[in-house]
Each structure stands twice: as C-alpha cells, then as structure tokens.
PDB file of N, CA and C in Angstrom:
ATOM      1  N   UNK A   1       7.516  58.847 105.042  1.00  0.00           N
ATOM      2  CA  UNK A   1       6.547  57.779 105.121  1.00  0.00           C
ATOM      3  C   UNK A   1       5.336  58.117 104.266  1.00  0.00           C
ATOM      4  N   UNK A   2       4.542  57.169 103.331  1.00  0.00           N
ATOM      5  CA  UNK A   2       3.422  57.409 102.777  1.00  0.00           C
ATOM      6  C   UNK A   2       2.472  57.762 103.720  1.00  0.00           C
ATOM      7  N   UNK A   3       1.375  58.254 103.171  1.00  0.00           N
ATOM      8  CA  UNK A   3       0.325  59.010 103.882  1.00  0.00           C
ATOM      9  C   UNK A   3      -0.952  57.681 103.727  1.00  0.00           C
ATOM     10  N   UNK A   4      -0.807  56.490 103.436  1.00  0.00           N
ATOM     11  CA  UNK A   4      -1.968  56.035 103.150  1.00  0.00           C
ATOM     12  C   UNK A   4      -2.676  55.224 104.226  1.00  0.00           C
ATOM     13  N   UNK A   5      -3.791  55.580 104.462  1.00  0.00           N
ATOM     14  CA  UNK A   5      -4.728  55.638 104.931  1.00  0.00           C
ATOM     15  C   UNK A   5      -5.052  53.630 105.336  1.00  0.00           C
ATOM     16  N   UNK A   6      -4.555  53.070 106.384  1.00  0.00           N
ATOM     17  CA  UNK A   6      -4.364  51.596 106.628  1.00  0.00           C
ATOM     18  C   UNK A   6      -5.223  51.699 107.819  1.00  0.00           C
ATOM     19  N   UNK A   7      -5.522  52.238 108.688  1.00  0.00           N
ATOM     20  CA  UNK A   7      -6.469  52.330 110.144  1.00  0.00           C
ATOM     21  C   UNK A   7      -7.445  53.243 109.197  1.00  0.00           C
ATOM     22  N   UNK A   8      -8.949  52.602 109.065  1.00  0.00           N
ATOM     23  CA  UNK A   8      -9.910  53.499 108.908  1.00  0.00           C
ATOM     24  C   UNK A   8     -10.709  53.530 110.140  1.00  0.00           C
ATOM     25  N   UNK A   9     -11.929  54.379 109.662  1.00  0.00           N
ATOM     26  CA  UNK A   9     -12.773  55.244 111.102  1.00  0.00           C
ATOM     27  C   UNK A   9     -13.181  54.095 111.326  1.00  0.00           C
ATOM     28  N   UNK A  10     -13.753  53.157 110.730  1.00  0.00           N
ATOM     29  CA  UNK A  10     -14.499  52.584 110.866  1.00  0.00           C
ATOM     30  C   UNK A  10     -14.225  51.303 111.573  1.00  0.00           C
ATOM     31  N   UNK A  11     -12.539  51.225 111.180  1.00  0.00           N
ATOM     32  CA  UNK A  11     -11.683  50.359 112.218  1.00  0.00           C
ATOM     33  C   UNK A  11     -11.619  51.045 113.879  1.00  0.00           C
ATOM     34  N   UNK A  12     -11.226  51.496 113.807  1.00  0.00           N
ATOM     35  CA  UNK A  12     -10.987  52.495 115.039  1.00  0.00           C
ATOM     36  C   UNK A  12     -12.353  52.095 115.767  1.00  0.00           C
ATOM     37  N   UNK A  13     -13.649  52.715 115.106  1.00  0.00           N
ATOM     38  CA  UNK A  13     -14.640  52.133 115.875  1.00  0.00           C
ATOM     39  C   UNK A  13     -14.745  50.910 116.503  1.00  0.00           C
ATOM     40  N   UNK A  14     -14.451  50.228 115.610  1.00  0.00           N
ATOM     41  CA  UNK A  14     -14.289  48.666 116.091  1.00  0.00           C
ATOM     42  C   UNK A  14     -13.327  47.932 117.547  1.00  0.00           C
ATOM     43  N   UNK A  15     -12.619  49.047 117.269  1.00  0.00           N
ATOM     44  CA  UNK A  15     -11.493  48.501 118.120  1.00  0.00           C
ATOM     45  C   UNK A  15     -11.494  49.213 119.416  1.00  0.00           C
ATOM     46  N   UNK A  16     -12.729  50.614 119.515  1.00  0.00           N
ATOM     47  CA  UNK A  16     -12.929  51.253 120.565  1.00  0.00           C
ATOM     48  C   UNK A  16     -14.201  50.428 121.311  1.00  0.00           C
ATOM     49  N   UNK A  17     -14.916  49.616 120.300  1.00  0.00           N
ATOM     50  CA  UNK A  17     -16.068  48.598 121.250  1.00  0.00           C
ATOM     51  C   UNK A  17     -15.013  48.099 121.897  1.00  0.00           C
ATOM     52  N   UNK A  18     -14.733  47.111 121.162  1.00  0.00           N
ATOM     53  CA  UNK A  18     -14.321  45.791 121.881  1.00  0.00           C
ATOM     54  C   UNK A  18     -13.251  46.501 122.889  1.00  0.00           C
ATOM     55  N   UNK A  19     -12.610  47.167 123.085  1.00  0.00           N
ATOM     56  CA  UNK A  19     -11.712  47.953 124.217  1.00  0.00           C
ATOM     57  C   UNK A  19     -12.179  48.580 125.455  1.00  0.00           C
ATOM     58  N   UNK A  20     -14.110  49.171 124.965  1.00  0.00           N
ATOM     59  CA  UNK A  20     -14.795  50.107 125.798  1.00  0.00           C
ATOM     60  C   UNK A  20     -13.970  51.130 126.113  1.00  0.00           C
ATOM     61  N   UNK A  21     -13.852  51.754 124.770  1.00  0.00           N
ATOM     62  CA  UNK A  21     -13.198  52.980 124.805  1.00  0.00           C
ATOM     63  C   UNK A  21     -13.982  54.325 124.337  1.00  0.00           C
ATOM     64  N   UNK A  22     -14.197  55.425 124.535  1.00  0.00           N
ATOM     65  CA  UNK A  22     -14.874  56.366 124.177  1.00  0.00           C
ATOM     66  C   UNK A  22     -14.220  57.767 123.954  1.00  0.00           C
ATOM     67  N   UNK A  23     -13.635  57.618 122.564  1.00  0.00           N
ATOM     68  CA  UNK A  23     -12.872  58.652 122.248  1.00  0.00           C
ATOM     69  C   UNK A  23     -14.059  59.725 121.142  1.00  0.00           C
ATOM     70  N   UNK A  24     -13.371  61.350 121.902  1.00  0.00           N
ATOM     71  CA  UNK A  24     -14.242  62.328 120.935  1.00  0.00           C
ATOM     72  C   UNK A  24     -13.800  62.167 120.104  1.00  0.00           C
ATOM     73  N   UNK A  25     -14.190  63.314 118.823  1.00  0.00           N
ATOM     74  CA  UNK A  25     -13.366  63.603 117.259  1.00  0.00           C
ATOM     75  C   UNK A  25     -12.086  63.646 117.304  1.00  0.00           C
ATOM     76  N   UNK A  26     -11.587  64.149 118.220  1.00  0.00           N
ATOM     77  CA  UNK A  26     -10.193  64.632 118.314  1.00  0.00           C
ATOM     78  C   UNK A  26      -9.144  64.228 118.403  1.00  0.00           C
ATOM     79  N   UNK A  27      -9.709  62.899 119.569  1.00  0.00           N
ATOM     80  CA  UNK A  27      -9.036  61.854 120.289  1.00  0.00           C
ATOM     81  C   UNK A  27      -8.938  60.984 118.968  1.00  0.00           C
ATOM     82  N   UNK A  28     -10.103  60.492 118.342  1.00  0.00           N
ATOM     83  CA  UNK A  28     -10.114  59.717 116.949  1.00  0.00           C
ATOM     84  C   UNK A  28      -9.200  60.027 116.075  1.00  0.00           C
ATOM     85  N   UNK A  29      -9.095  61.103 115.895  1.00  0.00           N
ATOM     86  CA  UNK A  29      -8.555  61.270 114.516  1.00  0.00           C
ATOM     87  C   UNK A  29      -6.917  61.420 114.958  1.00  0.00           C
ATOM     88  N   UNK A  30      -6.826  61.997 115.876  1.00  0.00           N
ATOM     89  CA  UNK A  30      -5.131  61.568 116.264  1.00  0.00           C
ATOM     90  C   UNK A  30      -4.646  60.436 116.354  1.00  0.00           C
ATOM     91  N   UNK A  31      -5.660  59.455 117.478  1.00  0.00           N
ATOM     92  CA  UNK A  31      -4.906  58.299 117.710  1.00  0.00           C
ATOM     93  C   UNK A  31      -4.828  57.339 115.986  1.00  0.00           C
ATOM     94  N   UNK A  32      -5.900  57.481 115.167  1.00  0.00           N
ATOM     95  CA  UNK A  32      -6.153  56.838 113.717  1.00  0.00           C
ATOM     96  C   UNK A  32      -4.472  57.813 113.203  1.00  0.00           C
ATOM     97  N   UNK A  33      -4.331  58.691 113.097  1.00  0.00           N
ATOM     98  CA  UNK A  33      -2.755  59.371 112.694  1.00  0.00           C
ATOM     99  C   UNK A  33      -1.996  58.627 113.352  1.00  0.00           C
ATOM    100  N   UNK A  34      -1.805  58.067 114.517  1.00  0.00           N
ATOM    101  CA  UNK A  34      -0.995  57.631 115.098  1.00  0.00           C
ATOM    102  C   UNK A  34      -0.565  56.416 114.360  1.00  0.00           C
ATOM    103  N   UNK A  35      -1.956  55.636 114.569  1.00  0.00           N
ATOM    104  CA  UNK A  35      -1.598  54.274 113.951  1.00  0.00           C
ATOM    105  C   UNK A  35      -1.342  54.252 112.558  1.00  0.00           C
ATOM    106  N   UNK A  36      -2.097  54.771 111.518  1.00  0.00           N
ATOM    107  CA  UNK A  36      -1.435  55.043 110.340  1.00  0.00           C
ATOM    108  C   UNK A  36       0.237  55.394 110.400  1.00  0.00           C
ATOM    109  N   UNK A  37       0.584  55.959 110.900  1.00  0.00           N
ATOM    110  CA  UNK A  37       1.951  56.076 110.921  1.00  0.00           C
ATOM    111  C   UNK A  37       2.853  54.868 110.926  1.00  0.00           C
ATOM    112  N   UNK A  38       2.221  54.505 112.650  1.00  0.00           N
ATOM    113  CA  UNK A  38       3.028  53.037 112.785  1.00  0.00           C
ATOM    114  C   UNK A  38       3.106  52.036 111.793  1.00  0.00           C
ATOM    115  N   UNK A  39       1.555  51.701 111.530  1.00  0.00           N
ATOM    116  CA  UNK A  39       1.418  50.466 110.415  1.00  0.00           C
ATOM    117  C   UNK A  39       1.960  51.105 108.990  1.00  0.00           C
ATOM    118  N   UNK A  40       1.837  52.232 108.859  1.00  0.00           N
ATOM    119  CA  UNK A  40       2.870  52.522 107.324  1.00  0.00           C
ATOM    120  C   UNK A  40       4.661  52.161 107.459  1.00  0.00           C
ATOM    121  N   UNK A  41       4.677  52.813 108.666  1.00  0.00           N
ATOM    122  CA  UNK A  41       6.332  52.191 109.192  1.00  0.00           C
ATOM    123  C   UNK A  41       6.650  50.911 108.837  1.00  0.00           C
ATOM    124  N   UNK A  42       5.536  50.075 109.292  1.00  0.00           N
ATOM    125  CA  UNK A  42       5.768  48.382 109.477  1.00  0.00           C
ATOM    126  C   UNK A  42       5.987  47.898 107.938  1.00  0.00           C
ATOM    127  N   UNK A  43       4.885  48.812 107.335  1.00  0.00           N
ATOM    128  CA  UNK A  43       4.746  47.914 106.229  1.00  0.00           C
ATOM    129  C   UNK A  43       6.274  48.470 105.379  1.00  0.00           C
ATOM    130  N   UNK A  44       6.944  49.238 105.573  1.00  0.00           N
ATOM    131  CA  UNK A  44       8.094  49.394 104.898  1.00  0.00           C
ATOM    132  C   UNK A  44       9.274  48.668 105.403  1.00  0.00           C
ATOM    133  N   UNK A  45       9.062  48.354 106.659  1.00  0.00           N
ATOM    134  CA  UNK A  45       9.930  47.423 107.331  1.00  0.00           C
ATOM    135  C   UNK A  45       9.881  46.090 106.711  1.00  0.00           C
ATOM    136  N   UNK A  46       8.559  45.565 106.422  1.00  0.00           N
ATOM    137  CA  UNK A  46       8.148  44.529 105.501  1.00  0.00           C
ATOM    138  C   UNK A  46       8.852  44.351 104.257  1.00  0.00           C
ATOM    139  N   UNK A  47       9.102  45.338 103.819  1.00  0.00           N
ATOM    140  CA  UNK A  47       9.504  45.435 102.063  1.00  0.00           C
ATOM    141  C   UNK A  47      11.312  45.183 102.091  1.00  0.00           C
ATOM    142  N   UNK A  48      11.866  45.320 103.011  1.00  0.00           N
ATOM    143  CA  UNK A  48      13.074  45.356 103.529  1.00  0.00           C
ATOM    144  C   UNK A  48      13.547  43.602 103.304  1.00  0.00           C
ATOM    145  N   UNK A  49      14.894  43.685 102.315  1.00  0.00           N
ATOM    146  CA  UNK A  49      15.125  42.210 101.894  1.00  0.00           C
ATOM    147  C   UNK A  49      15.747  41.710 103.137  1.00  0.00           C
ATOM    148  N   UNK A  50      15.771  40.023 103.214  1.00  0.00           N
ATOM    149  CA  UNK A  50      16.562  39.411 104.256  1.00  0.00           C
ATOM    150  C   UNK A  50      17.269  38.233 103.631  1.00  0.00           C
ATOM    151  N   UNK A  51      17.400  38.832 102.476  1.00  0.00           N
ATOM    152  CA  UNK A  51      18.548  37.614 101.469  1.00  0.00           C
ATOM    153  C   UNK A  51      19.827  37.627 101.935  1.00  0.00           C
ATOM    154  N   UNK A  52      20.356  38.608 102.213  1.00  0.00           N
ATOM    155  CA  UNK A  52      21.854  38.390 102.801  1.00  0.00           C
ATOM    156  C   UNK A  52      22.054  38.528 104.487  1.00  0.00           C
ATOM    157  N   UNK A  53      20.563  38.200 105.286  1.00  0.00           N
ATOM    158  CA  UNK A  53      20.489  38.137 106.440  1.00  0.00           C
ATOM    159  C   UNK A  53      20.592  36.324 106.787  1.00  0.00           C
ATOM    160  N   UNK A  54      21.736  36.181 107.415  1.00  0.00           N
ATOM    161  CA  UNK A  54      21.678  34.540 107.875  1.00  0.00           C
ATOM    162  C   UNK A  54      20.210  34.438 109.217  1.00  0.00           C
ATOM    163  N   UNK A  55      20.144  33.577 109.447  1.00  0.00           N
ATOM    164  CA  UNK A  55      19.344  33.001 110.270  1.00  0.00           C
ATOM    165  C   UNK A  55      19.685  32.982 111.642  1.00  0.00           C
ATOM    166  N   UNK A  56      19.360  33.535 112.682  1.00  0.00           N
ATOM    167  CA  UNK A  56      19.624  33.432 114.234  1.00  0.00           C
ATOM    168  C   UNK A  56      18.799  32.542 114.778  1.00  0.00           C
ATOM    169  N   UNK A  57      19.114  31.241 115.390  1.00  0.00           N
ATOM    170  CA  UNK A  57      18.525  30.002 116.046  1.00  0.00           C
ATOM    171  C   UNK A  57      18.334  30.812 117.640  1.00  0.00           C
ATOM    172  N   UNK A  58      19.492  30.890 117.967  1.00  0.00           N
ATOM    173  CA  UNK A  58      20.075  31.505 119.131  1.00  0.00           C
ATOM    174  C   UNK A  58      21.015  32.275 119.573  1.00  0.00           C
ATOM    175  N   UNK A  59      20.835  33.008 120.234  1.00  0.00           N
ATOM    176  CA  UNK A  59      22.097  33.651 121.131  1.00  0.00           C
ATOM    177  C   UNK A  59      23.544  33.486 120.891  1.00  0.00           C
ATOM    178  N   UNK A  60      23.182  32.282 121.315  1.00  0.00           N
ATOM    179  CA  UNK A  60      24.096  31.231 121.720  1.00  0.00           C
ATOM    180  C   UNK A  60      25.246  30.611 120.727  1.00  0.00           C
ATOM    181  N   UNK A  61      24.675  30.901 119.507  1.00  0.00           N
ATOM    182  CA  UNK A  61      25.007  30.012 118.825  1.00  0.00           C
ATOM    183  C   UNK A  61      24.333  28.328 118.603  1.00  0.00           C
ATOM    184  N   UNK A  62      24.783  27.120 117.847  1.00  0.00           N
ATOM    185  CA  UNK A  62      24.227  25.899 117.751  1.00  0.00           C
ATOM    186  C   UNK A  62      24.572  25.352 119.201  1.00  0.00           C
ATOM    187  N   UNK A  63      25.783  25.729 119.504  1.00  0.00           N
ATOM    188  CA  UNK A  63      26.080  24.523 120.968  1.00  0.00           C
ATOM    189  C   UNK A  63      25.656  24.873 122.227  1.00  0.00           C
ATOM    190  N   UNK A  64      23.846  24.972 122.342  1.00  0.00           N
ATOM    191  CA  UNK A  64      23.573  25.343 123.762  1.00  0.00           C
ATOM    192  C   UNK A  64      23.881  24.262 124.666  1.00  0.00           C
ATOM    193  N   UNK A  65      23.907  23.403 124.309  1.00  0.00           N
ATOM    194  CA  UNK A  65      24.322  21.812 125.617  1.00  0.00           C
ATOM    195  C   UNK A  65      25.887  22.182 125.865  1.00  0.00           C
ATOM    196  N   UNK A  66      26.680  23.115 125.766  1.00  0.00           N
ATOM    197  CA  UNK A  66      27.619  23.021 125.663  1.00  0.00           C
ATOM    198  C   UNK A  66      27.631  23.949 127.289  1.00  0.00           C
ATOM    199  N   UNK A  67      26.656  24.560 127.173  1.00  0.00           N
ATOM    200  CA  UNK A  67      27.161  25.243 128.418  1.00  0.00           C
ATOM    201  C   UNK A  67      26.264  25.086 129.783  1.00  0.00           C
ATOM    202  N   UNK A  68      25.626  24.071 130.049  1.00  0.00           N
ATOM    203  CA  UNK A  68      25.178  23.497 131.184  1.00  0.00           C
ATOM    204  C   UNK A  68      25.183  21.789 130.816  1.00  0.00           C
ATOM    205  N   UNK A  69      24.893  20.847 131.914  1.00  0.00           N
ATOM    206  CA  UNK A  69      23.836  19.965 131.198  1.00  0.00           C
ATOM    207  C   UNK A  69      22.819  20.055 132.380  1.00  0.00           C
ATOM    208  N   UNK A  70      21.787  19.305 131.768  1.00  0.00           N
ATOM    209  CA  UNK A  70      20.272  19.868 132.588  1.00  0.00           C
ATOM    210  C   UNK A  70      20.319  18.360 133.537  1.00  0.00           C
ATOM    211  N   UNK A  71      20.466  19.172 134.423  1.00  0.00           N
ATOM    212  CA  UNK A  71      20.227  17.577 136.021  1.00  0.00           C
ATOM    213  C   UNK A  71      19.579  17.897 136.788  1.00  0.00           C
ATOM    214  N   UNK A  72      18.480  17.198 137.249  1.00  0.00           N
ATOM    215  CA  UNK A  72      17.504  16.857 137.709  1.00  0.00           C
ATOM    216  C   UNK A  72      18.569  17.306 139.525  1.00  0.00           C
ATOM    217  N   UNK A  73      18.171  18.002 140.195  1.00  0.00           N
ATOM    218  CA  UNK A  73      18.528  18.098 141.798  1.00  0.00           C
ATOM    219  C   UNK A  73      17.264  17.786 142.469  1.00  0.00           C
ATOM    220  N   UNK A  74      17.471  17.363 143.378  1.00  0.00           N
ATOM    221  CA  UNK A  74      16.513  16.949 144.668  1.00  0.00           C
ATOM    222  C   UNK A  74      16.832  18.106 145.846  1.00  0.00           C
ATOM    223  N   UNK A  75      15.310  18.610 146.221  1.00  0.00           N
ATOM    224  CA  UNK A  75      15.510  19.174 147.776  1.00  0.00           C
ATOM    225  C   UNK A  75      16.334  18.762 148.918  1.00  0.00           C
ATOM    226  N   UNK A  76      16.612  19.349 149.606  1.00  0.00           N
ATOM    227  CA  UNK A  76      16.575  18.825 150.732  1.00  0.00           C
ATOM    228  C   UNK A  76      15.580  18.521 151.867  1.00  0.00           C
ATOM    229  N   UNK A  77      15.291  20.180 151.849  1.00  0.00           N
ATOM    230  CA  UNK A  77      14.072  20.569 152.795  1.00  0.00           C
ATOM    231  C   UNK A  77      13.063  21.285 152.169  1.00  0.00           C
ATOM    232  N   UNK A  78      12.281  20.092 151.469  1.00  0.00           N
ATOM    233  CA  UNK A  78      11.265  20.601 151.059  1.00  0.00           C
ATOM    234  C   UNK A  78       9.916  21.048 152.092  1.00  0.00           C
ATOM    235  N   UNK A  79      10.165  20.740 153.249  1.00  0.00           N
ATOM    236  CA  UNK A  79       9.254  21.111 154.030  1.00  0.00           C
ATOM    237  C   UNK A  79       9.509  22.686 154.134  1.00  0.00           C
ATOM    238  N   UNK A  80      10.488  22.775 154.257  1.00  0.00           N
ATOM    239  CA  UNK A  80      10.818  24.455 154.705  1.00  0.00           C
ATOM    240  C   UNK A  80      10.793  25.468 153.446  1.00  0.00           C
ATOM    241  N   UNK A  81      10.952  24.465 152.072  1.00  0.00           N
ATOM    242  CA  UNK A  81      10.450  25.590 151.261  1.00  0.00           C
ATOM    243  C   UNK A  81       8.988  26.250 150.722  1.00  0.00           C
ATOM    244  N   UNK A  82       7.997  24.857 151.516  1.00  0.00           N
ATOM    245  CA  UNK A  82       6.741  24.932 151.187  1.00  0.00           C
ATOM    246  C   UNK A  82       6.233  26.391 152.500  1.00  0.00           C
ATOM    247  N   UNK A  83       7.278  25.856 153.241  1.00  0.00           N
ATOM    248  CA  UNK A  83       6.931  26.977 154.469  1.00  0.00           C
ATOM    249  C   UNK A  83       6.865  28.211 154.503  1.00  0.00           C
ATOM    250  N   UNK A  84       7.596  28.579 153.326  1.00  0.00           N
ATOM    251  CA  UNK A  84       7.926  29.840 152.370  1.00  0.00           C
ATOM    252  C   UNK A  84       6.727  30.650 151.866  1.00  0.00           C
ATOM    253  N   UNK A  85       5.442  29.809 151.255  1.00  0.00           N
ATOM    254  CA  UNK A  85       4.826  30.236 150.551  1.00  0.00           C
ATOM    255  C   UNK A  85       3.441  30.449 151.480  1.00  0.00           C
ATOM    256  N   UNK A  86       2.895  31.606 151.089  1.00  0.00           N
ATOM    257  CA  UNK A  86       1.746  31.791 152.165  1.00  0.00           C
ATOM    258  C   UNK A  86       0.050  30.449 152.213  1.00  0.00           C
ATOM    259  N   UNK A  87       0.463  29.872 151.131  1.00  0.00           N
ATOM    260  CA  UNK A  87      -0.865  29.219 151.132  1.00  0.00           C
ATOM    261  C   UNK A  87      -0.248  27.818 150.167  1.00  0.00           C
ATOM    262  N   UNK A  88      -0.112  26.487 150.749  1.00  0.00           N
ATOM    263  CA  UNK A  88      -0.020  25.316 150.248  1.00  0.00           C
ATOM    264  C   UNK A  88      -1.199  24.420 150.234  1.00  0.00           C
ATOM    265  N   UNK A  89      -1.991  24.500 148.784  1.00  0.00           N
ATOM    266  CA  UNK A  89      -3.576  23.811 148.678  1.00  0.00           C
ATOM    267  C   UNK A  89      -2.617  21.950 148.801  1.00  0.00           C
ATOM    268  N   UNK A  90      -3.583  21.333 149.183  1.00  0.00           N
ATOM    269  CA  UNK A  90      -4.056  19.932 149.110  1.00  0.00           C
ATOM    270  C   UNK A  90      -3.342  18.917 147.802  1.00  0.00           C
ATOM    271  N   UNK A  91      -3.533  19.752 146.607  1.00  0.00           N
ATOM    272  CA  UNK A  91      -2.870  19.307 145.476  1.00  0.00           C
ATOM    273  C   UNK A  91      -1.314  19.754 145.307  1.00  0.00           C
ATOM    274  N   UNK A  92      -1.160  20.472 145.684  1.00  0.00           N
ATOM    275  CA  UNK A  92       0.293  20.996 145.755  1.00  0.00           C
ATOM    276  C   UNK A  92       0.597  22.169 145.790  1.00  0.00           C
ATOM    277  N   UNK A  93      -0.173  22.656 144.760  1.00  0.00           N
ATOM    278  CA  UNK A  93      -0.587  24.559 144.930  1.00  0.00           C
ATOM    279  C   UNK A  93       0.587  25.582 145.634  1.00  0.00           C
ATOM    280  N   UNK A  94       1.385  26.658 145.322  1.00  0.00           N
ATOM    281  CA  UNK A  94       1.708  26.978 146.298  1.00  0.00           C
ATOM    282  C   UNK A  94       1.352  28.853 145.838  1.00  0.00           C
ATOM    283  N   UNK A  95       1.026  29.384 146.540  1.00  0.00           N
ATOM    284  CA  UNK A  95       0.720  30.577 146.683  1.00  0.00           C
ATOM    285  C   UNK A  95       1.699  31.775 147.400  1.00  0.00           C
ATOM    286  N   UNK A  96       2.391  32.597 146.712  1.00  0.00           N
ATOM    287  CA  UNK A  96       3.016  33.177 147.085  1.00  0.00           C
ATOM    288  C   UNK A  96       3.176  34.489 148.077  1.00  0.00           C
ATOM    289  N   UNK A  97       3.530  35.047 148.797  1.00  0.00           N
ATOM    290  CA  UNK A  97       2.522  36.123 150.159  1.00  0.00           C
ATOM    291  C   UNK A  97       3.054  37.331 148.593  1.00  0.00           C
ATOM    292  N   UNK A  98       1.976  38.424 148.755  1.00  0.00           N
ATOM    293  CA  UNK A  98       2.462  39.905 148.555  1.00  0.00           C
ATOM    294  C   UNK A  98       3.979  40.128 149.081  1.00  0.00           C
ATOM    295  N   UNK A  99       4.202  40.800 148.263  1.00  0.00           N
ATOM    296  CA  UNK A  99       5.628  41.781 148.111  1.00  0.00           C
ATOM    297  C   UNK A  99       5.461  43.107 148.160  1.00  0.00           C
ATOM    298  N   UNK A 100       4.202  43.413 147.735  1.00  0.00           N
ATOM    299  CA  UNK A 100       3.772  44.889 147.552  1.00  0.00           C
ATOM    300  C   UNK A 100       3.038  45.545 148.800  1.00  0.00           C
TER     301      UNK A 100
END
C-alpha cells in the first residue's frame, strides 16, 4: 500500500472536536496510521475496473413478484395484540416492554 499521507493532523483534530475526543501524541499519530491505511486501501479499491462486472439489482434475480404476492391480511384480535405492548398512546403509538 502507498504511504501517502490522506488523514492529516489537522483532520484528525477536526474530527476529535466534533467527536469530543481527547487523544495524546500517541493515540494521534496511530489512530491518523490507521486511517491512512484504510483510506489508501479504499482508494485502490477505487481504481479497480468494473467493465466486465454485470450489474446486481438483486439477490433475487429480476423476478421478485415471483416469489410472494404482497396481500394485505387483516387481524383478528387486534385487541390482544395491542395488549402485547407495554404502553398504547391515544394516536396509536405502541411501545414495546424491555427485553433486557
């Protein structure tokens, strides 16, 4: 990988305000190595042709209607599923209890 220099100090600073981050010399100049690395990575990933790469829409292929169709179901008991949720506001709201 090139060595060139794409995260400067002066970026880093920038990006340690707006984060409220407070890194010493040490911490700086590694994590700035770090990212230089990455963003030199990227940018070679960049340079990388996609002329004989076709196009992926999907997964799936073109025929996603092919494997459901989308229908509208009705509750039954929608009372009992609202009953479910720890807090049902006025507008509809539904609030779910902790799991944790």
């Amino acid at each position: 990988m090139e060595n060139k220099e794409i995260m400067t100090g002066q970026m880093l600073t920038r990006i340690c305000e707006i984060s409220r981050l407070k890194l010493n010399e040490k911490e700086s100049e590694s994590i700035k190595k770090d990212c230089n690395s990455i963003l030199s990575y990227f940018s070679q990933i960049q340079k990388i042709s996609q002329d004989k790469v076709s196009n992926t829409n999907h997964v799936f292929g073109s025929n996603v209607s092919d494997l459901r169709k989308d229908e509208v179901n009705s509750f039954q008991n929608v009372t009992d599923i609202r009953s479910q949720f720890a807090y049902v506001g006025p507008n509809g709201l539904m609030k779910a209890p902790k799991n944790l």
